[in-house]
Protein backbone atom coordinates (compact mmCIF):
# COMPACT_ATOMS: atom_id res chain seq x y z
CA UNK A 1 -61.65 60.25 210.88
CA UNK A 2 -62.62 61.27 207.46
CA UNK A 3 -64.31 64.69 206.74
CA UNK A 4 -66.68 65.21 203.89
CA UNK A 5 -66.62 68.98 203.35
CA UNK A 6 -70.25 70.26 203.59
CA UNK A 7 -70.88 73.40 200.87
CA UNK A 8 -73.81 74.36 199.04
CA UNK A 9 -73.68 70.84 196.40
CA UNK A 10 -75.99 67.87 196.74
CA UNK A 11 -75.58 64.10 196.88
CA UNK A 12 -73.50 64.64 199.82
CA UNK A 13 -75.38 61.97 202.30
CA UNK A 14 -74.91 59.47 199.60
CA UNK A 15 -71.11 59.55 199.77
CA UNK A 16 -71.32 59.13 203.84
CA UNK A 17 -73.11 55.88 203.13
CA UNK A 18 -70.71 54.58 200.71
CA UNK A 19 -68.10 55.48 203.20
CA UNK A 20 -70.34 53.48 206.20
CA UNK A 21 -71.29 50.35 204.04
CA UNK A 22 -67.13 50.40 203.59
CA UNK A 23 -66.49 50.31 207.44
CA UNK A 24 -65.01 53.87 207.94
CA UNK A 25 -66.80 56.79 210.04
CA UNK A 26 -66.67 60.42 208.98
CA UNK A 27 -68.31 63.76 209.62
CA UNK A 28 -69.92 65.73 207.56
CA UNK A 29 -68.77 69.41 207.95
CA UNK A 30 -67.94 72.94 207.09
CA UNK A 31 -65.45 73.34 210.12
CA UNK A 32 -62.08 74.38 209.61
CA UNK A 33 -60.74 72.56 212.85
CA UNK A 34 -62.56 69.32 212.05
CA UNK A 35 -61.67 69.70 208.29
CA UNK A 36 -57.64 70.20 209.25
CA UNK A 37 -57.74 67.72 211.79
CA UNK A 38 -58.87 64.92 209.72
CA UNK A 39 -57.01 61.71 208.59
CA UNK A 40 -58.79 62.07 204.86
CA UNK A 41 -60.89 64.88 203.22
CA UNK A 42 -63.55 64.08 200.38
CA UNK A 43 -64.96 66.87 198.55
CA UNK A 44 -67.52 65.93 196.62
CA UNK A 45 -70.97 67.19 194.99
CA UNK A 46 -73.25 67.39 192.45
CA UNK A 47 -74.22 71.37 191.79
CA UNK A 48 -73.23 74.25 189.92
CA UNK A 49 -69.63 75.71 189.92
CA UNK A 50 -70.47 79.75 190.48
CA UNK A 51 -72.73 78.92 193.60
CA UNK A 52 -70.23 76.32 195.23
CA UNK A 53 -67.27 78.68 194.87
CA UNK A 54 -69.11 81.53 196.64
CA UNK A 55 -70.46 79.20 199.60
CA UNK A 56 -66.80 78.25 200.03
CA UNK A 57 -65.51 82.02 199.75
CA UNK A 58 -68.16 83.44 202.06
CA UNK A 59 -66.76 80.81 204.34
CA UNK A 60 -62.89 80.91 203.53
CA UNK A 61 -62.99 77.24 202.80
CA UNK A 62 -61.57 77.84 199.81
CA UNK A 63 -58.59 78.69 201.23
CA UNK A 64 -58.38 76.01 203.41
CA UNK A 65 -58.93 73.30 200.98
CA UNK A 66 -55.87 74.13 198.97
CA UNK A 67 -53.61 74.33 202.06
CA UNK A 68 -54.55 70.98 203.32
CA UNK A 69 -51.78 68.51 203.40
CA UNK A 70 -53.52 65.19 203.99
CA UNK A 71 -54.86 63.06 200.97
CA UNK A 72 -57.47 65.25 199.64
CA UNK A 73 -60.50 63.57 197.10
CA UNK A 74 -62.73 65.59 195.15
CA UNK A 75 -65.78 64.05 193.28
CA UNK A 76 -68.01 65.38 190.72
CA UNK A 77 -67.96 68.90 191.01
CA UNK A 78 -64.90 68.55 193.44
CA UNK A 79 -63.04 67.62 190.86
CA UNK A 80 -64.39 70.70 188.55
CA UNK A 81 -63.83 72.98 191.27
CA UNK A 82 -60.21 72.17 191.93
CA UNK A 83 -59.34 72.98 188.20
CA UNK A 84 -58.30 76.81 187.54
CA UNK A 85 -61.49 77.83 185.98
CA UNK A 86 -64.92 76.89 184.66
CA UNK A 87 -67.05 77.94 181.98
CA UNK A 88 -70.27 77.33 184.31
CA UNK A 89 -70.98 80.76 185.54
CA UNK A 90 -67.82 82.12 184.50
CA UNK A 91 -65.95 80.74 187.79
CA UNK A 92 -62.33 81.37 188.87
CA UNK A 93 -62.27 77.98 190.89
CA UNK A 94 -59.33 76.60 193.20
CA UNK A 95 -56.21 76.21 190.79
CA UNK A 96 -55.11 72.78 192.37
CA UNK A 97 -54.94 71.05 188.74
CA UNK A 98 -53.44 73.24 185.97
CA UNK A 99 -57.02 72.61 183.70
CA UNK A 100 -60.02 74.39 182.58
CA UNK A 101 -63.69 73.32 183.26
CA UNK A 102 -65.32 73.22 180.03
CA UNK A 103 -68.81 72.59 178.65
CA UNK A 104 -69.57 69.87 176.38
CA UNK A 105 -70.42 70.59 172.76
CA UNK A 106 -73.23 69.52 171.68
CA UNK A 107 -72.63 66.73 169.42
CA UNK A 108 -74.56 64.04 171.46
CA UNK A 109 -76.78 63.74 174.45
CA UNK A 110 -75.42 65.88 177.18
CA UNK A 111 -75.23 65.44 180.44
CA UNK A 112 -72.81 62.62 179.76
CA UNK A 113 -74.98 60.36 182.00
CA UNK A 114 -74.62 56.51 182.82
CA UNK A 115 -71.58 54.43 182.60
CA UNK A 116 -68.74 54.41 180.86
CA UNK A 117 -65.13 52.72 181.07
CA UNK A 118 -61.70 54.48 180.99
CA UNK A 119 -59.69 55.42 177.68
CA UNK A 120 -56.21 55.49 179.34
CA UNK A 121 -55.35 54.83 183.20
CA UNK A 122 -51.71 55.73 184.53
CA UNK A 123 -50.21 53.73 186.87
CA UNK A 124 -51.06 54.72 190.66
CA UNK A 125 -51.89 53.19 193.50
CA UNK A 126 -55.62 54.81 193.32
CA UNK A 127 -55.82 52.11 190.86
CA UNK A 128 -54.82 48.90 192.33
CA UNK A 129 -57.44 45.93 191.44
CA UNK A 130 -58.87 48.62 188.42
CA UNK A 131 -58.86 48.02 184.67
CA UNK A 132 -59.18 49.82 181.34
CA UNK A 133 -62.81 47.72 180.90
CA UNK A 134 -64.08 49.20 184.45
CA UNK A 135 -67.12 50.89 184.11
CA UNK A 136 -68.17 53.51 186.02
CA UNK A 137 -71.03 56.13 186.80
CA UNK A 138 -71.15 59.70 185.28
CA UNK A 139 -73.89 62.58 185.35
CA UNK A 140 -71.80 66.03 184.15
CA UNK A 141 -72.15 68.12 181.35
CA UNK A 142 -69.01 69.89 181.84
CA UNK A 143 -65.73 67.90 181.57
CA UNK A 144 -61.84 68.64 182.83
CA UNK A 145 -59.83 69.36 179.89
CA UNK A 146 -56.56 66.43 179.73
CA UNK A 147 -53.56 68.02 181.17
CA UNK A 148 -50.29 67.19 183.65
CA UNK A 149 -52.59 66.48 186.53
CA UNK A 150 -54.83 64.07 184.12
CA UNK A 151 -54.30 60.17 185.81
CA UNK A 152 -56.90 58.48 183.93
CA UNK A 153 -59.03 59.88 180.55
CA UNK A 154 -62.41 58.83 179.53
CA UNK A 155 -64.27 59.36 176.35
CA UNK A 156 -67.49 60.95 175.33
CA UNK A 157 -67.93 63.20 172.28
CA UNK A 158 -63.68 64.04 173.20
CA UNK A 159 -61.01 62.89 175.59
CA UNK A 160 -61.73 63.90 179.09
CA UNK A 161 -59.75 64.45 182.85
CA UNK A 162 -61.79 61.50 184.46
CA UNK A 163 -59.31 61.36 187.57
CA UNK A 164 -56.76 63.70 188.47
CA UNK A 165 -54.00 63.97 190.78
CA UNK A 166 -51.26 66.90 192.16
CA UNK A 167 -49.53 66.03 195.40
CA UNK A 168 -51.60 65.01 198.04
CA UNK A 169 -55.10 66.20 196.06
CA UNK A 170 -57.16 63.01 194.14
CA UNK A 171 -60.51 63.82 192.02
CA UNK A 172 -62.87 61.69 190.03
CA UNK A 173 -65.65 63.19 187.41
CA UNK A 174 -67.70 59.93 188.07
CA UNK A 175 -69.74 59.04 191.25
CA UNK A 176 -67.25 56.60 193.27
CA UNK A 177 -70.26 56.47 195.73
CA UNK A 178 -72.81 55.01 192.59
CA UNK A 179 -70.57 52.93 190.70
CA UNK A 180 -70.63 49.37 192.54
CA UNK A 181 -67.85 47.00 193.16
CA UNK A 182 -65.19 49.35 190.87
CA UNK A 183 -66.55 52.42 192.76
CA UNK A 184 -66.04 50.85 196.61
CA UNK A 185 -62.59 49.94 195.45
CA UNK A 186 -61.25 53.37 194.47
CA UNK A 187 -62.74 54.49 197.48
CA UNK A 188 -60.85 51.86 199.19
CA UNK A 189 -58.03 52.85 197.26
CA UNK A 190 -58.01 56.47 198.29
CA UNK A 191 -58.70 55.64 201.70
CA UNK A 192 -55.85 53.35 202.09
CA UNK A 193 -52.94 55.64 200.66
């Protein structure tokens, strides 16, 4: 069973479909039992950092999340809340990637919105059947800064953390659940490790 951790972010539902249309049933949740228990956790949302770290304080699910031990995949915001910090709100976040949450400058049009391909991709096995060309589907105006935990960079106005990886925790800035045949294979991917 897969659980989608349920916390005050949107575009939620969207990721159980993606999931469903792939063959695989999860739950989505905010219970610690059902959250442990499961085979694969996704984290995902679309929200603001300040508000989704309190809804998973008030609930301790903060501290569960970083003591899972089964492949762990955060999305959007996930992956901005598993960083150390973000500028949005001022928010001391998880501290699963050693990397700050920063806002984009504004050179061009932010939100970085729409698709975009990868600048560098290491090799993993989230990325079997994925190349350089791959587009995918954004909508953030804050970014990951590059660091150790960076697996794959993208570009808009700088470098970015587009998917990140420490132990058994995955995250990707883009939408997975929005970006078409390159998305359902990373979730594939994940799913299958």
């Amino acid at each position: 069973m897969i659980a989608i951790i349920k916390y005050n972010a949107g575009n939620i539902r969207s990721v159980q479909n993606a999931l469903t249309r792939l063959g695989y049933e999860s739950i989505i949740t905010d219970n610690p039992e059902e959250i442990q228990s499961a085979d694969k956790v996704i984290f995902p949302g679309v929200g603001e950092a300040s508000s989704a770290m309190q809804y998973l304080k008030e609930r301790n699910l903060d501290e569960l999340i970083v003591s899972l031990k089964q492949p762990v995949l955060g999305i959007c915001l996930g992956l901005q809340l598993m960083c150390t910090y973000s500028e949005e709100g001022d928010t001391k976040c998880l501290g699963i990637f050693d990397a700050r949450t920063k806002q984009f400058p504004p050179k061009e049009k932010v939100p970085h919105m729409g698709w975009n391909n990868f600048s560098e991709l290491k090799s993993s096995k989230l990325f079997t059947n994925i190349a350089l060309e791959d587009d995918v589907y954004y909508v953030h105006g804050y970014y990951a800064e590059v660091s150790k935990n960076t697996l794959a960079t993208c570009d808009y106005i700088l470098p970015f953390s587009t998917v990140m990886q420490q132990d058994n925790f995955y995250a990707m800035q883009f939408h997975p659940e929005k970006s078409a045949d390159v998305g359902k294979q990373l979730l594939k991917n994940f799913l299958e490790l």
